[in-house]
N, C-alpha and C. Protein backbone atom coordinates (compact mmCIF):
# COMPACT_ATOMS: atom_id res chain seq x y z
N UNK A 1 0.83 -1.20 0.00
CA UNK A 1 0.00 0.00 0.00
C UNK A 1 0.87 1.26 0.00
N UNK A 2 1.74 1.26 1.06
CA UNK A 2 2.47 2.42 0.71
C UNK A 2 3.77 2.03 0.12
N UNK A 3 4.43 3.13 -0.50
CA UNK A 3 5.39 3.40 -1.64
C UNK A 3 7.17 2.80 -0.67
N UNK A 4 7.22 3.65 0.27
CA UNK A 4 8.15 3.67 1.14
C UNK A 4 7.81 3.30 2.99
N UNK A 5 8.92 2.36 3.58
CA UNK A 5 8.31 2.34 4.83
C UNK A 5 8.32 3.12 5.39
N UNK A 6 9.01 4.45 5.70
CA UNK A 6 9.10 5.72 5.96
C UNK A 6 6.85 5.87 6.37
N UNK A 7 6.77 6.19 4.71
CA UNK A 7 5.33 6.51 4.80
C UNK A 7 4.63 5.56 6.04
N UNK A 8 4.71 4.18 5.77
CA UNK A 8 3.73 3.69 6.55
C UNK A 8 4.04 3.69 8.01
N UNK A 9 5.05 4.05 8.38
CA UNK A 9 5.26 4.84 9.96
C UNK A 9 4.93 5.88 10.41
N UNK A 10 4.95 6.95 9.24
CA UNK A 10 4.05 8.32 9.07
C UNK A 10 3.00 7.68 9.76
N UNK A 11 2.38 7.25 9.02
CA UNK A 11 0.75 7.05 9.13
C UNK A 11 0.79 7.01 10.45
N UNK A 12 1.10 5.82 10.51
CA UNK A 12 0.78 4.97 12.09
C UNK A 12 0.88 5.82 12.79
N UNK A 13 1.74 7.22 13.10
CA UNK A 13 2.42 7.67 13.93
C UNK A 13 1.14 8.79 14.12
N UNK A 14 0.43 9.25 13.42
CA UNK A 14 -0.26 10.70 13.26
C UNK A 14 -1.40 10.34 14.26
N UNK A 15 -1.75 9.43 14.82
CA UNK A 15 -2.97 8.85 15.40
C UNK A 15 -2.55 9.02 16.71
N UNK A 16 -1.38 9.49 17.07
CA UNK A 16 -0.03 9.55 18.62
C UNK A 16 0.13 10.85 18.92
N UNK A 17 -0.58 11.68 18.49
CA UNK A 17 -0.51 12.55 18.62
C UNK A 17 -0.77 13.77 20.06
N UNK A 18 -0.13 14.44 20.72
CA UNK A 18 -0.02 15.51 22.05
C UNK A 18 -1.15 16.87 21.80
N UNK A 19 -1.98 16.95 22.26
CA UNK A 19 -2.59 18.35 22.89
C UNK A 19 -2.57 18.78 24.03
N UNK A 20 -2.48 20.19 23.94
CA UNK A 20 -2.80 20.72 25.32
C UNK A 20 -4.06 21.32 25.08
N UNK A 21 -4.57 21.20 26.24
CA UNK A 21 -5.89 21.79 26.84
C UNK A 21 -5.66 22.19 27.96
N UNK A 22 -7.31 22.91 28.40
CA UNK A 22 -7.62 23.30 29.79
C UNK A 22 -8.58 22.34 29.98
N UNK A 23 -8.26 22.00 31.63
CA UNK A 23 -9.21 21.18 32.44
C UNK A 23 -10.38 21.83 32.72
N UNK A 24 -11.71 21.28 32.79
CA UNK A 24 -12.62 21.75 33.41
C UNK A 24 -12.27 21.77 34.91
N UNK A 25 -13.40 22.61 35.11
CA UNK A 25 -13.38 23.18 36.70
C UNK A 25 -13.82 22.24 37.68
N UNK A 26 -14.41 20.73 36.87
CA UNK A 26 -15.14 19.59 37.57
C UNK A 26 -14.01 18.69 38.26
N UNK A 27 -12.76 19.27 37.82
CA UNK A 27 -11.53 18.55 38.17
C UNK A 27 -11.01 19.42 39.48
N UNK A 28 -11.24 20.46 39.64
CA UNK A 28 -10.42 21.27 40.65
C UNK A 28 -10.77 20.69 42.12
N UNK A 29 -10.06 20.17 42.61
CA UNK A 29 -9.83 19.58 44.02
C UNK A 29 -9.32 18.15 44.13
N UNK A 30 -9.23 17.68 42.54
CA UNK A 30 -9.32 16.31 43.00
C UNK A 30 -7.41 16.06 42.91
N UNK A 31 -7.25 14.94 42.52
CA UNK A 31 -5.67 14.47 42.69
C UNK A 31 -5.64 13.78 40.94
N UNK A 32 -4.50 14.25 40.62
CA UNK A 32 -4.02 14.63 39.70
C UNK A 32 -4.06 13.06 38.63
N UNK A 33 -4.14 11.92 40.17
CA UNK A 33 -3.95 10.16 39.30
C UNK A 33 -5.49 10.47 38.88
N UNK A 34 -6.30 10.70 40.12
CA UNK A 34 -7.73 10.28 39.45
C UNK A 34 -8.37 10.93 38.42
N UNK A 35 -7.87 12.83 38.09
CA UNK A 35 -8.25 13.27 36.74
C UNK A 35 -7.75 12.39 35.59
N UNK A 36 -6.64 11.74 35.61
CA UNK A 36 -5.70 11.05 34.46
C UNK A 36 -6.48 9.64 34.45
N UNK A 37 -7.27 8.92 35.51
CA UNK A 37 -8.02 7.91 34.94
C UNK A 37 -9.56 7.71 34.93
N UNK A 38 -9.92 9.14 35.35
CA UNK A 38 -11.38 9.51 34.60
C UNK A 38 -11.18 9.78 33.28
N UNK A 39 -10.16 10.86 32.66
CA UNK A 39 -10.41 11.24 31.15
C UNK A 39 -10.08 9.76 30.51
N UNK A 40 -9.17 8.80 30.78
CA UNK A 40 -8.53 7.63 30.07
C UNK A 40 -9.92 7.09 30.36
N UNK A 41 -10.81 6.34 31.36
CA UNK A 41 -12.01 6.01 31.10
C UNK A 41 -12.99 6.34 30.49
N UNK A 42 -13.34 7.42 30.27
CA UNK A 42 -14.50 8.29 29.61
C UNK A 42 -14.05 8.76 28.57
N UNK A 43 -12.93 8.73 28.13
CA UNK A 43 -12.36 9.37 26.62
C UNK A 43 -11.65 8.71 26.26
N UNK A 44 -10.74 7.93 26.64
CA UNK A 44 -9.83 7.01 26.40
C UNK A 44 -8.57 8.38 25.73
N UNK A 45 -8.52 9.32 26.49
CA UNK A 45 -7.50 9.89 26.66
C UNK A 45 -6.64 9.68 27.51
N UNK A 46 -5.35 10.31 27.10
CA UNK A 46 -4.04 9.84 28.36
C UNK A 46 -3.63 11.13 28.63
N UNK A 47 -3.31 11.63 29.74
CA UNK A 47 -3.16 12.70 30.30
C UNK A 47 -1.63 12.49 31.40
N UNK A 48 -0.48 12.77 30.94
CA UNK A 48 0.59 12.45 31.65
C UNK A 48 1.37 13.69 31.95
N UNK A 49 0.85 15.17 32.08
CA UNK A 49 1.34 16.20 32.86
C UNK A 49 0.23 17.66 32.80
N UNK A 50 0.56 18.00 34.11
CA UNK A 50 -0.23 19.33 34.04
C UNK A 50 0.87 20.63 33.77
N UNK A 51 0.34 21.63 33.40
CA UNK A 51 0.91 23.07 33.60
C UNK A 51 0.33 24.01 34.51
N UNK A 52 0.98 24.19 35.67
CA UNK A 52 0.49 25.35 36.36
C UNK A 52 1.34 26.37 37.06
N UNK A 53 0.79 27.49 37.30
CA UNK A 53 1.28 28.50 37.86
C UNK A 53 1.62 28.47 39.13
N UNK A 54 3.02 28.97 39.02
CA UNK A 54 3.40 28.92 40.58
C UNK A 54 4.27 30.33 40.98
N UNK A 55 3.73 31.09 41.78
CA UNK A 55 4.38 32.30 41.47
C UNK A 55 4.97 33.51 40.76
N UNK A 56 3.42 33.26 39.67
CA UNK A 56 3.92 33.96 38.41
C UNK A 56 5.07 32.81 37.72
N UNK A 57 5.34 31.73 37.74
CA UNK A 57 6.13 30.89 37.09
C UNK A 57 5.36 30.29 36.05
N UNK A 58 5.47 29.98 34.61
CA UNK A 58 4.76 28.50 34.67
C UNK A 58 5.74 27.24 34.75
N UNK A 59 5.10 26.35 35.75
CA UNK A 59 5.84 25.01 35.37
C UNK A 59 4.78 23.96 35.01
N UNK A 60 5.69 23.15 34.07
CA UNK A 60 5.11 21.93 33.56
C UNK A 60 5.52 20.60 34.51
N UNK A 61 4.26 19.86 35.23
CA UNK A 61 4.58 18.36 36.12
C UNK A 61 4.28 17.27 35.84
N UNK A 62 4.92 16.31 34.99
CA UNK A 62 5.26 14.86 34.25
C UNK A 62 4.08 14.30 35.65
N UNK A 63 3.55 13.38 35.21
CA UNK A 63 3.04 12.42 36.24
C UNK A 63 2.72 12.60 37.85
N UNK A 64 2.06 13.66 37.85
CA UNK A 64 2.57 14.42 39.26
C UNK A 64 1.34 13.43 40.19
N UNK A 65 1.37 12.24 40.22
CA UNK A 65 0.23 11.37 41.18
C UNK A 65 -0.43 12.00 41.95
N UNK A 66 -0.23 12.24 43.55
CA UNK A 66 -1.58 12.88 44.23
C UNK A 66 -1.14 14.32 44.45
N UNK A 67 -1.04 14.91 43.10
CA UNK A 67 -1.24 16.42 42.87
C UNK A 67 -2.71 17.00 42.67
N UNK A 68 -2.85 18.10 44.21
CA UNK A 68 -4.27 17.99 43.71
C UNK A 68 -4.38 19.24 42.77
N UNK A 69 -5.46 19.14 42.13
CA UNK A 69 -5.61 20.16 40.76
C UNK A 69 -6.34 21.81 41.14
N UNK A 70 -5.63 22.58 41.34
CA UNK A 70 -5.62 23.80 41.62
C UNK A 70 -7.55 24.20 41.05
């Protein structure tokens, strides 16, 4: 089907794709594992860091487990 294997890794690959968003506000209090396996249940999204403000900073937190969500 495709020409080059190059391409057919393309493909595969475009479906792997990273967004950022904003969380709803239905998330604010909870801990950071259980927002990451409500959206993976109900969306079958994966959610593996937040961005938030910390003193006029922004930082970005990889896997931050019982981070609760501002």
């Amino acid at each position: 089907m495709f020409e080059f294997k190059w391409m057919k890794e393309y493909v595969e690959g475009m479906g792997h794709e990273i967004y950022r968003t904003h969380l709803s506000s239905k998330f604010e209090g909870k801990r950071f594992s259980d927002v990451s396996a409500i959206i993976f249940n109900e969306y079958k999204g994966i959610v593996f860091g937040i961005e938030v403000n910390v003193c006029g900073e922004t930082v970005i937190k990889l896997n931050p487990g019982p981070f609760i969500i501002p």
